[in-house]
C-alpha atoms as a PDB file:
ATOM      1  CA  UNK A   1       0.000   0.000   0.000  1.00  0.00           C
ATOM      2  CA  UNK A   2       1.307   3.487  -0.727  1.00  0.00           C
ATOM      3  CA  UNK A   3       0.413   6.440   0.899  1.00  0.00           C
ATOM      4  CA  UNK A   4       0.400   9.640  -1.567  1.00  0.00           C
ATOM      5  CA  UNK A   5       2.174  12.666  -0.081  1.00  0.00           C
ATOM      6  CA  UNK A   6       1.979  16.425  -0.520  1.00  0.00           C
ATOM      7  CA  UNK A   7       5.112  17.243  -2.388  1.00  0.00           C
ATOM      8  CA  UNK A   8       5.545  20.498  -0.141  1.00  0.00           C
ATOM      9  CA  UNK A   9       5.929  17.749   2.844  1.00  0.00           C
ATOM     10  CA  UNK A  10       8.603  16.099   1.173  1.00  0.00           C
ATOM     11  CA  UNK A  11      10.863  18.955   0.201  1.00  0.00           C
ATOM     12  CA  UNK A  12      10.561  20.287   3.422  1.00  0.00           C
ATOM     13  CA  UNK A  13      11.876  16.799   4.670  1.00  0.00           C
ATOM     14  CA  UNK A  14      14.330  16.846   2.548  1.00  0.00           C
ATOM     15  CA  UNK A  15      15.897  20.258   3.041  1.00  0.00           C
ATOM     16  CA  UNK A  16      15.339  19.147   7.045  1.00  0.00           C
ATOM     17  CA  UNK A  17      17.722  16.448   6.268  1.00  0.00           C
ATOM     18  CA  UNK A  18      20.185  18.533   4.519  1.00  0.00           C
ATOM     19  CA  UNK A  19      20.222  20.956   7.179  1.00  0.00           C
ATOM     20  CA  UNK A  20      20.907  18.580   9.521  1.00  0.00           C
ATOM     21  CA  UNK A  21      23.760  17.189   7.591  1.00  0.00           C
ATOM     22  CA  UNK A  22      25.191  20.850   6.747  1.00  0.00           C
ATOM     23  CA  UNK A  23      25.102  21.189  10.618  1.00  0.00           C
ATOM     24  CA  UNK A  24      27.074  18.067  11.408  1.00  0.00           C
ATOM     25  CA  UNK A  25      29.268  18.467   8.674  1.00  0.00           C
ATOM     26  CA  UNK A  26      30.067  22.005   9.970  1.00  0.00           C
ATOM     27  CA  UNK A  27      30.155  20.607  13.798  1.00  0.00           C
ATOM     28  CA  UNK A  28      33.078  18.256  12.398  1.00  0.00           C
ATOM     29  CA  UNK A  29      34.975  20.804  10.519  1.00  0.00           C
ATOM     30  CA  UNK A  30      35.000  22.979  13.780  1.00  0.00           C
ATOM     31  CA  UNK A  31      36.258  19.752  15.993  1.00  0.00           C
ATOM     32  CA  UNK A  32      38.624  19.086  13.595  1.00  0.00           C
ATOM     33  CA  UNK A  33      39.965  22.556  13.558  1.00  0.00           C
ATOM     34  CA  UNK A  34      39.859  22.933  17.218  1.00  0.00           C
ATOM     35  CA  UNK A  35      42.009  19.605  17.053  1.00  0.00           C
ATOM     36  CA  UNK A  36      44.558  20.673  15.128  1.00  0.00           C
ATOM     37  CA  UNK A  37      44.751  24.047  16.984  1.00  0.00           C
ATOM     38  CA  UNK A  38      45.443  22.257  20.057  1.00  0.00           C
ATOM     39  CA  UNK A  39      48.198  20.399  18.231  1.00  0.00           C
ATOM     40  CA  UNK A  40      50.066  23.525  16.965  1.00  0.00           C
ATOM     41  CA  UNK A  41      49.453  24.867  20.454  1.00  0.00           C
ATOM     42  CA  UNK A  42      51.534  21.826  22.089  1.00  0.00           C
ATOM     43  CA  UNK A  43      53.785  21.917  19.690  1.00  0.00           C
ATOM     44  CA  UNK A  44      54.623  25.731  20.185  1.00  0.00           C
ATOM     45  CA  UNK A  45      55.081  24.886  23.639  1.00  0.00           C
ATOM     46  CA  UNK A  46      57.612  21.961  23.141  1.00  0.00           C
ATOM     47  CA  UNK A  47      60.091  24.756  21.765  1.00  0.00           C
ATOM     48  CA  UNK A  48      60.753  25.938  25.529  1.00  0.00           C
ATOM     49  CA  UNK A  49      63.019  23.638  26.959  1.00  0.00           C
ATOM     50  CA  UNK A  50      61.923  22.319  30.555  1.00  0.00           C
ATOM     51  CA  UNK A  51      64.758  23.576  32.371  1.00  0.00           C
ATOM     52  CA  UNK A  52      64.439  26.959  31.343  1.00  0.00           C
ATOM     53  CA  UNK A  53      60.663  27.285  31.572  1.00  0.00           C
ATOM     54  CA  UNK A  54      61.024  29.235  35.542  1.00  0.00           C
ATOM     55  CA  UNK A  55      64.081  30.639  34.577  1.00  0.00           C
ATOM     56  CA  UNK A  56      63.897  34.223  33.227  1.00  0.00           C
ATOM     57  CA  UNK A  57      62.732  36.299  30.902  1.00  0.00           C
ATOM     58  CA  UNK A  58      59.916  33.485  30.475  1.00  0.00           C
ATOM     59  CA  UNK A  59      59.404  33.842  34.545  1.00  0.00           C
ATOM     60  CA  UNK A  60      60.398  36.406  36.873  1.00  0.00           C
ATOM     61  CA  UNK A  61      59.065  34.717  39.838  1.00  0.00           C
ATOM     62  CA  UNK A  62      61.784  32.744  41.302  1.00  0.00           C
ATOM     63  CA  UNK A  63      65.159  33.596  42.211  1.00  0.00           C
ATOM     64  CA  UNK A  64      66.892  29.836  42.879  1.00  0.00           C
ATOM     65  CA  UNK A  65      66.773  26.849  40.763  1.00  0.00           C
ATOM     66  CA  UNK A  66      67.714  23.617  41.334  1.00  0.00           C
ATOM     67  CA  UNK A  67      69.753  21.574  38.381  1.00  0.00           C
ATOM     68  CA  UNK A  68      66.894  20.236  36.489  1.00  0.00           C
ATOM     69  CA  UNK A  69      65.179  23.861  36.383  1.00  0.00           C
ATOM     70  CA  UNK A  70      63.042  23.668  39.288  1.00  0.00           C
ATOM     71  CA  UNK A  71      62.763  26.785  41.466  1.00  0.00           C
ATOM     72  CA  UNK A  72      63.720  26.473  45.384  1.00  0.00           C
ATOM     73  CA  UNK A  73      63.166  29.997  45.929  1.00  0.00           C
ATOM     74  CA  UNK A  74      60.550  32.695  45.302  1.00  0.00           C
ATOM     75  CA  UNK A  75      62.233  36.451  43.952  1.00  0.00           C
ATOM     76  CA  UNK A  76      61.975  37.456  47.432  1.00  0.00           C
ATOM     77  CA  UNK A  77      64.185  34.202  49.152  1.00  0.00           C
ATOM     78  CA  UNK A  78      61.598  32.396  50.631  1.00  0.00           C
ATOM     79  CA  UNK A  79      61.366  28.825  50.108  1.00  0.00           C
ATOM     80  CA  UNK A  80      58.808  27.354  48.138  1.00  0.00           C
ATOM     81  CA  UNK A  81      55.821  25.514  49.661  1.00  0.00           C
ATOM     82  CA  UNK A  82      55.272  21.804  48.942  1.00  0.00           C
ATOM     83  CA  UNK A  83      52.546  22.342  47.113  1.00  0.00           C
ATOM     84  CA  UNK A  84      53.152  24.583  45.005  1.00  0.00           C
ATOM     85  CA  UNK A  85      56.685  22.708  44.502  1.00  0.00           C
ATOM     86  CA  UNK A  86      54.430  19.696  43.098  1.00  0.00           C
ATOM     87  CA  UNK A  87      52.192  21.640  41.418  1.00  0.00           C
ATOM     88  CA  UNK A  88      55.439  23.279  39.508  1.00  0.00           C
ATOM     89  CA  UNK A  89      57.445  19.702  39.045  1.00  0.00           C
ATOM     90  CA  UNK A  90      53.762  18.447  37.362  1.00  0.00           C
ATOM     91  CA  UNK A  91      54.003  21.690  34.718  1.00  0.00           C
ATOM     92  CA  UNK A  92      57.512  20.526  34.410  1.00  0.00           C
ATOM     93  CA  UNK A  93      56.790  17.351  33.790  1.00  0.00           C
ATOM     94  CA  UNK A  94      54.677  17.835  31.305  1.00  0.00           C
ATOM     95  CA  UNK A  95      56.785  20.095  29.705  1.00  0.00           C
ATOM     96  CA  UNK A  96      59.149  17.685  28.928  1.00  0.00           C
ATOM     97  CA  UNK A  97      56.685  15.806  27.313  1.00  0.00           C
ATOM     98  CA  UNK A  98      55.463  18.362  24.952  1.00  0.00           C
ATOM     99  CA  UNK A  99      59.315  18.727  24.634  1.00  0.00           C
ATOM    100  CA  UNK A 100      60.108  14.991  23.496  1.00  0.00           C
ATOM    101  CA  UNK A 101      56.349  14.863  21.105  1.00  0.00           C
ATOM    102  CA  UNK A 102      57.679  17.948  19.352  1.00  0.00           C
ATOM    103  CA  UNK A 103      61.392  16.413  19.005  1.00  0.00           C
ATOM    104  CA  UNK A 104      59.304  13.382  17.714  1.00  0.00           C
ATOM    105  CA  UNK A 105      57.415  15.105  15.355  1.00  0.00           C
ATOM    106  CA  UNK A 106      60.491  17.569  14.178  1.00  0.00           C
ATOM    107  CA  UNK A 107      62.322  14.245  13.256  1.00  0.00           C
ATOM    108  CA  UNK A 108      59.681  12.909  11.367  1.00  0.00           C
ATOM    109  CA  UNK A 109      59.275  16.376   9.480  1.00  0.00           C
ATOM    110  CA  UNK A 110      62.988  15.950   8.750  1.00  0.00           C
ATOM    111  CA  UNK A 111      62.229  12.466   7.501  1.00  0.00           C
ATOM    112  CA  UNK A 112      59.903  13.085   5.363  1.00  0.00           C
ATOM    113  CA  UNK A 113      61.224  16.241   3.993  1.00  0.00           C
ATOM    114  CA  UNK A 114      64.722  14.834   2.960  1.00  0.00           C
ATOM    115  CA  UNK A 115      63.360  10.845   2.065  1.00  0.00           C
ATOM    116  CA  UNK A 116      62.365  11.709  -1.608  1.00  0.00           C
END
């Protein structure tokens, strides 16, 4: 049995669906971008190395370091407190990391470029 539509019914449930699909096609492109923002972002950051990232002129806040970059010692001498000191080794930490992905990804660049 078939059931005889208005034809004004069906293009408007067709150009529903092709909104919708416009929509989610433009949702993805967005992601997508935001995606590969964030990549360039972490990237960018994996050009400061990990010991220097307290040190000045990227941070005037501390005034002793210890030999992996750390700081001991706010700019006015007094010692850090434990929790700030983890909460600063946990940014360093993952400053290295972004360090070693962009190494990672400035080799394979390299590879890539000079493999032809």
């Amino acid at each position: 049995m078939v059931k005889l539509v208005p034809s004004e019914t069906l293009r408007a449930a067709r150009d529903a669906k092709a909104a919708l699909a416009k929509e989610k096609a433009d949702r993805k492109a967005a992601s997508a971008a935001a995606a590969e923002q964030k990549r360039l972002d972490r990237l960018e950051k994996g050009r400061l190395s990990p010991s220097e990232m307290f040190k000045p002129p990227t941070s005037e806040e501390f005034s002793e370091w210890d030999e992996a970059g750390l700081p001991l010692k706010d700019k006015e001498g007094v010692e850090i407190a434990k929790s700030r000191g983890k909460k600063l080794k946990k940014e360093w930490d993952m400053q290295k990391k972004y360090v070693s992905r962009s190494d990672i990804f400035r080799s394979q660049c390299l590879l890539t470029l000079f493999s032809f």
